[in-house]
N, C-alpha and C. Protein backbone atom coordinates (compact mmCIF):
# COMPACT_ATOMS: atom_id res chain seq x y z
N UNK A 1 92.62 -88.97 -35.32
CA UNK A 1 93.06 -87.99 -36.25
C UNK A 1 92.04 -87.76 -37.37
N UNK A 2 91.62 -88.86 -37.97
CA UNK A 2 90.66 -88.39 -38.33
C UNK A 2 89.17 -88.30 -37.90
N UNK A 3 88.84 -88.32 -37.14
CA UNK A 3 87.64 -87.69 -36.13
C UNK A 3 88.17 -86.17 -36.14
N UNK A 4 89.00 -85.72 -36.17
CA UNK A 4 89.35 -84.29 -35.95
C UNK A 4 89.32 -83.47 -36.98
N UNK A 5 89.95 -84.01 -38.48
CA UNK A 5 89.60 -83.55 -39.56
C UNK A 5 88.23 -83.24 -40.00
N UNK A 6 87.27 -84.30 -39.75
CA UNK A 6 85.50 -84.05 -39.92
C UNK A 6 85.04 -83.61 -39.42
N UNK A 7 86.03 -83.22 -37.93
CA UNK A 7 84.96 -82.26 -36.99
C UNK A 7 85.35 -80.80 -37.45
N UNK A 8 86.18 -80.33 -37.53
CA UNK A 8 86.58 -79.12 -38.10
C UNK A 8 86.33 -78.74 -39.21
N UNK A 9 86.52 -79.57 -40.16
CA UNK A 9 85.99 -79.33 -41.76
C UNK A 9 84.73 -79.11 -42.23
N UNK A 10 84.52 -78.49 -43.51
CA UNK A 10 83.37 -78.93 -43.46
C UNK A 10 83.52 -80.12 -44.51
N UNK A 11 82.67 -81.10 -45.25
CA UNK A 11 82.51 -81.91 -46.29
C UNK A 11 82.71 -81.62 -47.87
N UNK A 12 83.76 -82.21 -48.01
CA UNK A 12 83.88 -82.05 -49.71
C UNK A 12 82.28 -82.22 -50.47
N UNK A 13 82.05 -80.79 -51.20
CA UNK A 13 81.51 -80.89 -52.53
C UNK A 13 82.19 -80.79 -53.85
N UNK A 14 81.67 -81.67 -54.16
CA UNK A 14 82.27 -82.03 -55.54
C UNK A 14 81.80 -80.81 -56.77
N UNK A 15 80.51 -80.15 -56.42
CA UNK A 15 79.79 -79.32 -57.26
C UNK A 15 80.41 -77.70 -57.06
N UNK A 16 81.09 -77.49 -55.94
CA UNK A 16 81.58 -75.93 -55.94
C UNK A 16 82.71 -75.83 -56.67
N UNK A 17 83.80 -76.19 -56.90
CA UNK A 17 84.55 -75.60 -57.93
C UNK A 17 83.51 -75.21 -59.36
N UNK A 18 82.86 -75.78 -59.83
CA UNK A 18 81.42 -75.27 -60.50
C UNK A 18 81.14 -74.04 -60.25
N UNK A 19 80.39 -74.20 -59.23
CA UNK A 19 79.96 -72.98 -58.57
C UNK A 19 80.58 -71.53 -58.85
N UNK A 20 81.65 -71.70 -58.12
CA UNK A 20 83.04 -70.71 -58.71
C UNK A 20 83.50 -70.33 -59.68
N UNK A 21 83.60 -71.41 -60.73
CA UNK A 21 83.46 -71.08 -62.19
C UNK A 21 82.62 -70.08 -62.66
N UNK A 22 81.42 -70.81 -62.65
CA UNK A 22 79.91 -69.84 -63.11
C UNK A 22 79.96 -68.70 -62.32
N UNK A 23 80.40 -68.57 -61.19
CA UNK A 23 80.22 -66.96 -60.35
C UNK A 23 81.21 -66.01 -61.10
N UNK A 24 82.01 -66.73 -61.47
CA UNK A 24 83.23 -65.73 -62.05
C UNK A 24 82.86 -65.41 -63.49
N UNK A 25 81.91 -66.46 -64.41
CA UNK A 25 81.73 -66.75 -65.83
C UNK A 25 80.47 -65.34 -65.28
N UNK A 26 79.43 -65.24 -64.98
CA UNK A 26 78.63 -64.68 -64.68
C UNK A 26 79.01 -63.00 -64.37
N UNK A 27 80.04 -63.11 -63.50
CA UNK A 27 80.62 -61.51 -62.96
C UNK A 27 81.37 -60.93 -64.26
N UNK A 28 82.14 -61.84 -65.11
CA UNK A 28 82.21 -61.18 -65.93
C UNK A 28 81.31 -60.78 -66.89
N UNK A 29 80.68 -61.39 -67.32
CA UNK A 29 79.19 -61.24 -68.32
C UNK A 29 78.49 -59.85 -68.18
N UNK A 30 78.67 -59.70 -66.34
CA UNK A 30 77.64 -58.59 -65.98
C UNK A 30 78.39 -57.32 -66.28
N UNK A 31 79.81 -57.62 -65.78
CA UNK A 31 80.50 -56.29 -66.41
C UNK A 31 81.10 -55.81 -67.85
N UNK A 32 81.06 -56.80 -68.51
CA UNK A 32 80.90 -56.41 -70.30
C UNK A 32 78.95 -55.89 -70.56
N UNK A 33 78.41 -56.47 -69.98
CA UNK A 33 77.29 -55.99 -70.54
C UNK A 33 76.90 -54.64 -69.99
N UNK A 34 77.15 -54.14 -68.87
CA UNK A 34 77.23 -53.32 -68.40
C UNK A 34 77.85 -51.97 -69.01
N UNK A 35 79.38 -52.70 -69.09
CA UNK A 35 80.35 -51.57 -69.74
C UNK A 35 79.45 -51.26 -71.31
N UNK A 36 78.79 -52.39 -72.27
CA UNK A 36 78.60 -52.62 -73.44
C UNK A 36 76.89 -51.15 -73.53
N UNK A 37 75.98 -51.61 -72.48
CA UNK A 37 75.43 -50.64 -72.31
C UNK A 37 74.96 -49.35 -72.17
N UNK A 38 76.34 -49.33 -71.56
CA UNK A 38 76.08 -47.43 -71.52
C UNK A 38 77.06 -46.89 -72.36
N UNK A 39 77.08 -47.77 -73.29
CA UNK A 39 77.69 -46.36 -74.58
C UNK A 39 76.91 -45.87 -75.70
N UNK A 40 77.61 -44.97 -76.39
CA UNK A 40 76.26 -44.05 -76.96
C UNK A 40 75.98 -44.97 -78.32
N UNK A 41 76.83 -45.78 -78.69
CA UNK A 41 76.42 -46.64 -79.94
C UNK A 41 75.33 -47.75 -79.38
N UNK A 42 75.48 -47.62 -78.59
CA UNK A 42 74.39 -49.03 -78.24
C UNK A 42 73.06 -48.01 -77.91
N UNK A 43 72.98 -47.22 -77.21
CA UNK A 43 71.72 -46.24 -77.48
C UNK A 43 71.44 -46.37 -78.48
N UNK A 44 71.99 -45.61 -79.54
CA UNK A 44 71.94 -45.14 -80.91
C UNK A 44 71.06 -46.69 -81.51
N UNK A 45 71.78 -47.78 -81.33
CA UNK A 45 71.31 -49.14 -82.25
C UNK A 45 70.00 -49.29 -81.98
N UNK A 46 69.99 -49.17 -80.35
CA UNK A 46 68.62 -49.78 -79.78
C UNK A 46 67.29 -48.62 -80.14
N UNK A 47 67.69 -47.22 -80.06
CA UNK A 47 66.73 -46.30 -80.65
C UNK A 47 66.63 -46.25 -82.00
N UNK A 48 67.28 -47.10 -82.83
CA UNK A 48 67.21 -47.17 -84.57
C UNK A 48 66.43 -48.48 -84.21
N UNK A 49 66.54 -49.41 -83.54
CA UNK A 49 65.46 -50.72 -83.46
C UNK A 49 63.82 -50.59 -83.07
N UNK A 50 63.83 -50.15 -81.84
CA UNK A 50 62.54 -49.33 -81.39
C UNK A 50 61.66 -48.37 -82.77
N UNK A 51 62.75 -47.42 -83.26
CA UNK A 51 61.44 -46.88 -84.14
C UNK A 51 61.60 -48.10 -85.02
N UNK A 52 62.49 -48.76 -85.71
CA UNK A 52 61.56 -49.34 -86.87
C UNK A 52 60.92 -50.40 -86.30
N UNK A 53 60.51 -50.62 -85.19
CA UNK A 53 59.58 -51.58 -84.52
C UNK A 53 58.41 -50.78 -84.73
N UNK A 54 58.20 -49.56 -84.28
CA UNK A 54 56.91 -48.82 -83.72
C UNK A 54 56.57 -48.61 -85.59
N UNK A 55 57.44 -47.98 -86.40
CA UNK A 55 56.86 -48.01 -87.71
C UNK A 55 56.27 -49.38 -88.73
N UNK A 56 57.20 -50.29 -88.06
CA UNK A 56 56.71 -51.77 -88.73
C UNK A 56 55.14 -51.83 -87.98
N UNK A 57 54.96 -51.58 -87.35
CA UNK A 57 53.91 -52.09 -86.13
C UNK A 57 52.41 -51.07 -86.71
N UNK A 58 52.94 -49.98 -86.67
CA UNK A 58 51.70 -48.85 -86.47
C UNK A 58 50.56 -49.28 -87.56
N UNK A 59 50.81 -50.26 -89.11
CA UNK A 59 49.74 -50.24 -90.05
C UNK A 59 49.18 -52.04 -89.07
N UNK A 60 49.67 -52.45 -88.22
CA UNK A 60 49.33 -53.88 -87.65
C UNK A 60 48.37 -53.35 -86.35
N UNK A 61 48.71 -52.62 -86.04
CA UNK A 61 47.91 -51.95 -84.66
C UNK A 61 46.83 -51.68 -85.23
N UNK A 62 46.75 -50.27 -86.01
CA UNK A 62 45.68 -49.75 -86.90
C UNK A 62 44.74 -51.11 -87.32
N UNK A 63 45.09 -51.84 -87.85
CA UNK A 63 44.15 -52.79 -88.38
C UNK A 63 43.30 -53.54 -87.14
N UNK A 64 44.36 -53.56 -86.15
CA UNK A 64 43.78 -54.39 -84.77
C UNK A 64 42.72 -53.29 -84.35
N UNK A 65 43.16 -52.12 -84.48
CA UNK A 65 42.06 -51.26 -83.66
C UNK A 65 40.30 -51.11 -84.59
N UNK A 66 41.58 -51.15 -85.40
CA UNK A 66 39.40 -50.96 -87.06
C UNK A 66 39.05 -52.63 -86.28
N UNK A 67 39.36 -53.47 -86.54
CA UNK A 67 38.82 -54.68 -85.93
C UNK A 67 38.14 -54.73 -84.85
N UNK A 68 39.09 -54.01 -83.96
CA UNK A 68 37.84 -54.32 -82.80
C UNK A 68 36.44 -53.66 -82.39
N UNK A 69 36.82 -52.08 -83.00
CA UNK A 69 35.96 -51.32 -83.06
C UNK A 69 33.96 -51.74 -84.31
N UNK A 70 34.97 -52.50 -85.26
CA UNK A 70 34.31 -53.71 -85.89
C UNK A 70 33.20 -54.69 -85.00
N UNK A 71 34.15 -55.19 -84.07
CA UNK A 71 33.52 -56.13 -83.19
C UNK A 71 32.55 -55.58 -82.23
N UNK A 72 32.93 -54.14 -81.44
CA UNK A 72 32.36 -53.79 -81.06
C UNK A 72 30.77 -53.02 -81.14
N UNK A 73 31.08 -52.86 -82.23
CA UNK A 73 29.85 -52.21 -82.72
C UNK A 73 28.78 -53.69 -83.12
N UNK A 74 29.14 -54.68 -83.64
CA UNK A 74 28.24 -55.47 -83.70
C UNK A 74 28.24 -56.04 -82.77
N UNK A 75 28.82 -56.05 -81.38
CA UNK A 75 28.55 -56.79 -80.11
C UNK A 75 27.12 -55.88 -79.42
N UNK A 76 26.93 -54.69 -79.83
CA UNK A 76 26.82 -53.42 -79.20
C UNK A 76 26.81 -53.01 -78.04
N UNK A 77 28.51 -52.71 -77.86
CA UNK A 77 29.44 -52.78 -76.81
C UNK A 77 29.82 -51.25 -77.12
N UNK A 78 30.12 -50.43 -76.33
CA UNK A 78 31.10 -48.96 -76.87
C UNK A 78 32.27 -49.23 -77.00
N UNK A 79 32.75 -48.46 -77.19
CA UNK A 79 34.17 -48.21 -78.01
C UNK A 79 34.77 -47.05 -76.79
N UNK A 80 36.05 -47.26 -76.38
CA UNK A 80 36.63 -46.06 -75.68
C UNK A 80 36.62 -44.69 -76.27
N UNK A 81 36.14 -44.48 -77.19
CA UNK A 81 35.82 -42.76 -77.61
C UNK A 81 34.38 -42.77 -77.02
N UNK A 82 33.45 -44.00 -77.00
CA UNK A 82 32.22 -43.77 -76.76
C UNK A 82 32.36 -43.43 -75.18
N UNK A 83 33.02 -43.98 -74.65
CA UNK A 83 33.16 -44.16 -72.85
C UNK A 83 33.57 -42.44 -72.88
N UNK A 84 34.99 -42.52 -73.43
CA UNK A 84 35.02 -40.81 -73.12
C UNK A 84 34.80 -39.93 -73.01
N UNK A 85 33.78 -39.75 -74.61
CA UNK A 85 32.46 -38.89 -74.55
C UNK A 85 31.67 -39.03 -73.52
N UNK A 86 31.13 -40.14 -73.15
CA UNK A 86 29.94 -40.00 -72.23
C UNK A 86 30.59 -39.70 -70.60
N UNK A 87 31.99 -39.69 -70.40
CA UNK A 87 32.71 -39.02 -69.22
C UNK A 87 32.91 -37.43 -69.43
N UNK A 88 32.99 -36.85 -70.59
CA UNK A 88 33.39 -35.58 -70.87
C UNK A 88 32.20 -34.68 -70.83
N UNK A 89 30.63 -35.62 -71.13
CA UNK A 89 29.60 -35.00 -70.89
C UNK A 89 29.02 -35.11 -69.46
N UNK A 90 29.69 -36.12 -68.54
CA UNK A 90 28.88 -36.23 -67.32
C UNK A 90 29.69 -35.35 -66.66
N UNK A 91 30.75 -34.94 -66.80
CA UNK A 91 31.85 -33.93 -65.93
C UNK A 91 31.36 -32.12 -66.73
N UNK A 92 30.58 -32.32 -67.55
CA UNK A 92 30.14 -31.15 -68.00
C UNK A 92 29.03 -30.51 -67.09
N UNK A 93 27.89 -32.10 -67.09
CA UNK A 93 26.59 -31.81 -66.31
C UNK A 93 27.30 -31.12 -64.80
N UNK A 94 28.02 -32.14 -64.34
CA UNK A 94 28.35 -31.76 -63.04
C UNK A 94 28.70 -30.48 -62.90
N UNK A 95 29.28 -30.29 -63.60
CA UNK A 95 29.97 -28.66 -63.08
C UNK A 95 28.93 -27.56 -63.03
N UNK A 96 27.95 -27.91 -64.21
CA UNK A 96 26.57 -27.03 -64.43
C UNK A 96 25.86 -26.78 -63.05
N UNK A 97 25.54 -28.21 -62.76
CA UNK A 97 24.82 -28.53 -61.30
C UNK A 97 25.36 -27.55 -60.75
N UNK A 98 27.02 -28.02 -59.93
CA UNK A 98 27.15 -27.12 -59.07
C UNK A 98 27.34 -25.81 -59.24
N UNK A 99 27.43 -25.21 -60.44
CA UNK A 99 27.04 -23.95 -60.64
C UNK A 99 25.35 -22.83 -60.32
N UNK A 100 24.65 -24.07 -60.53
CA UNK A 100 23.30 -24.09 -60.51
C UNK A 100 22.87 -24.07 -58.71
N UNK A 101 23.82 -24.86 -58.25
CA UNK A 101 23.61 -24.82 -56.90
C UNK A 101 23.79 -23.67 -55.98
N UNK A 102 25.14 -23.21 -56.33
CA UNK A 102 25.46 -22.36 -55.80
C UNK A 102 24.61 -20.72 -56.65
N UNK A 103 23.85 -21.03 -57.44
CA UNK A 103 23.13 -19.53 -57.55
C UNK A 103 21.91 -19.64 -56.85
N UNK A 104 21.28 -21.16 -56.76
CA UNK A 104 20.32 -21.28 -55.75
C UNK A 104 20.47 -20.96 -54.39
N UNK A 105 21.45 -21.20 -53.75
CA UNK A 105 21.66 -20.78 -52.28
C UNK A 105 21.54 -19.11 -52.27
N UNK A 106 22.26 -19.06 -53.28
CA UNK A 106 22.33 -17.34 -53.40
C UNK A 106 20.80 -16.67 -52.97
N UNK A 107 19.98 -17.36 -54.22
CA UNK A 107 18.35 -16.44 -54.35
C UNK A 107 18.17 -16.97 -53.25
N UNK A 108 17.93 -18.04 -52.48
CA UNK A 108 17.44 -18.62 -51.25
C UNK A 108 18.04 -17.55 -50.35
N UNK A 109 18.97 -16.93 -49.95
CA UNK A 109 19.76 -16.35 -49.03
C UNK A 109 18.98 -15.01 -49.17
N UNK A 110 18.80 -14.34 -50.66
CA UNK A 110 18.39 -13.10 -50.79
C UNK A 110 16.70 -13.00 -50.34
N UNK A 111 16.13 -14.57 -50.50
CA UNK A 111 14.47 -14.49 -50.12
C UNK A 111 13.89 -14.93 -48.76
N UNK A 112 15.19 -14.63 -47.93
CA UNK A 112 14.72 -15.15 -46.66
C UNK A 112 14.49 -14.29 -45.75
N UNK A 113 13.43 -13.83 -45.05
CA UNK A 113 13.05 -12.68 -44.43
C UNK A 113 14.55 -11.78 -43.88
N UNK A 114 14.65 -10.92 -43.82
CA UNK A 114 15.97 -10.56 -42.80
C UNK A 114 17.36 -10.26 -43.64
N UNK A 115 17.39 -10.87 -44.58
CA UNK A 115 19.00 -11.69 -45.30
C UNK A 115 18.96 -10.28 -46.19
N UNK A 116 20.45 -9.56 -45.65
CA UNK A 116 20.25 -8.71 -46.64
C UNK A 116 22.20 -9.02 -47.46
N UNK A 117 22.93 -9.57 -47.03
CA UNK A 117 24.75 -10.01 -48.09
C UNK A 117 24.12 -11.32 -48.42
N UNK A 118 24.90 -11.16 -49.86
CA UNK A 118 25.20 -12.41 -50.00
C UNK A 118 25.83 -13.31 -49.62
N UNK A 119 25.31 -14.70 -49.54
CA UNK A 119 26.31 -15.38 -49.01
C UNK A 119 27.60 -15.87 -50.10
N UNK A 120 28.76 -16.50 -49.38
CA UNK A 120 29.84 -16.38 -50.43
C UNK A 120 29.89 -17.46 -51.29
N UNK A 121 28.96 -18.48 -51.50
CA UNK A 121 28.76 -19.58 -52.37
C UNK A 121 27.92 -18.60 -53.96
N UNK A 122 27.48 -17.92 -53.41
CA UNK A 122 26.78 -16.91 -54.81
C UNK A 122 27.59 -15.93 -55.34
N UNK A 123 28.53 -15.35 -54.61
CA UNK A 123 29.70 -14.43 -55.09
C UNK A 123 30.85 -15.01 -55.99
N UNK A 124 31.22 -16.66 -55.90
CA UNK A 124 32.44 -16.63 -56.78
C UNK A 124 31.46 -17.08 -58.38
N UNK A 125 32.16 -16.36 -58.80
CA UNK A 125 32.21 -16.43 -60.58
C UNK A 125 31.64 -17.98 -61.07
N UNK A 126 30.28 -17.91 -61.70
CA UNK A 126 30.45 -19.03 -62.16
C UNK A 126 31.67 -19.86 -63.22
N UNK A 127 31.83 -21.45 -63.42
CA UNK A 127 32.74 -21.70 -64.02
C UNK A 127 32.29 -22.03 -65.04
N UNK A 128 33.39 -21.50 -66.52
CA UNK A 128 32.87 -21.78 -67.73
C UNK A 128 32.64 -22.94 -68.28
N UNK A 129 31.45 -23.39 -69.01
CA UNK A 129 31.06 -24.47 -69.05
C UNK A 129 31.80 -25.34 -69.88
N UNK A 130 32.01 -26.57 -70.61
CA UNK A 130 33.04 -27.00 -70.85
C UNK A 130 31.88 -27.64 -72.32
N UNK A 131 32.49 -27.41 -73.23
CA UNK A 131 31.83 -27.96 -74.38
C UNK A 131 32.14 -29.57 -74.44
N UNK A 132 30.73 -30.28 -74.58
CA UNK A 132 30.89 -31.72 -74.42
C UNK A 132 31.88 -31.81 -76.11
N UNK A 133 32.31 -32.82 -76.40
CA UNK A 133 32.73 -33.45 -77.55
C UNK A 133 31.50 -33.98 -78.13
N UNK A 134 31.30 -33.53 -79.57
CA UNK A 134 30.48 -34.34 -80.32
C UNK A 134 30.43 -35.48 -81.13
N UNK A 135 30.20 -36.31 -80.61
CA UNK A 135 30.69 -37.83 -81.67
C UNK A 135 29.54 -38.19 -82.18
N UNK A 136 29.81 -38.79 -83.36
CA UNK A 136 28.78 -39.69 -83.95
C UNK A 136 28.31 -40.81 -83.09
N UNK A 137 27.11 -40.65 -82.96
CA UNK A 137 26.59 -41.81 -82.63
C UNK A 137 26.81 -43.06 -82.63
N UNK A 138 26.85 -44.19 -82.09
CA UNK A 138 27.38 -45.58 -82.75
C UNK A 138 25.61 -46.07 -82.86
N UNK A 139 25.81 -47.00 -84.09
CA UNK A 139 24.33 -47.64 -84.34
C UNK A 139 24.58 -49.05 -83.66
N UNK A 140 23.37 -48.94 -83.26
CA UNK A 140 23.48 -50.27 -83.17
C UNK A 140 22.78 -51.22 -83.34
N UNK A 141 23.10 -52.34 -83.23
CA UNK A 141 22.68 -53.87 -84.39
C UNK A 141 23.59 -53.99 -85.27
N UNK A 142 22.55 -54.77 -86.37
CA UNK A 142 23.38 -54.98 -87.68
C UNK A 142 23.24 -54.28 -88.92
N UNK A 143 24.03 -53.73 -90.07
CA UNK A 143 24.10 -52.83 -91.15
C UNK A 143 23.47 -53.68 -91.88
């Protein structure tokens, strides 16, 4: 008889009524926080927390950014305005080029014995050129 009980059963744990507890302590938790969430006062709190985070913050940032820009210049390292500029001027050159290219094929097309249309790489409109950004220079060394 009891050989039959252990074979069918499974083994007392002592730790799942626990278990059960906390699943139930837990399911409720999730549905107050849940319910607690999506109402418009709890928006409201958490978007009154956020800005005065971002306003407490913005004169602590600012200082982090003069700092590094600090560092950088005496590392003489660029600065991400320096990187940008020098992307805003290499996407300038480029476009020139291929503007430049395509009027060359053109005269090439018009000076080749025979060639009397243009070809259609010389017909579309060149594109307007894109004014680089002018930044100050960064010096570099030491002041």
């Amino acid at each position: 008889m009891a050989d039959e009980r252990s074979n069918s059963s499974k083994p007392f744990d002592p730790m799942e009524p626990w278990r059960g507890m906390r699943d139930a302590y837990l399911e409720a938790w999730s549905k107050g926080m849940v319910e607690m969430v999506n109402t418009e006062a709890y928006a409201q709190a958490t978007g009154t927390m956020l800005d005065t985070y971002l306003t407490v913050s913005t004169p602590f940032r600012e200082a982090v950014e003069k700092a590094m820009l600090k560092t950088l210049e005496q590392l003489a390292m660029p600065s991400r305005a320096d990187v940008v500029s020098i992307a805003e001027r290499m996407t300038n050159i480029e476009m020139r080029l291929d503007d430049l290219d395509a009027k060359l094929d053109g005269m090439l097309a018009l000076v080749k014995p025979g060639a009397t249309a243009v070809p259609e790489a010389s017909k579309r409109a060149p594109r307007p050129a894109q004014k680089a950004s002018r930044s100050k220079p960064v010096k570099k060394g030491k002041k």
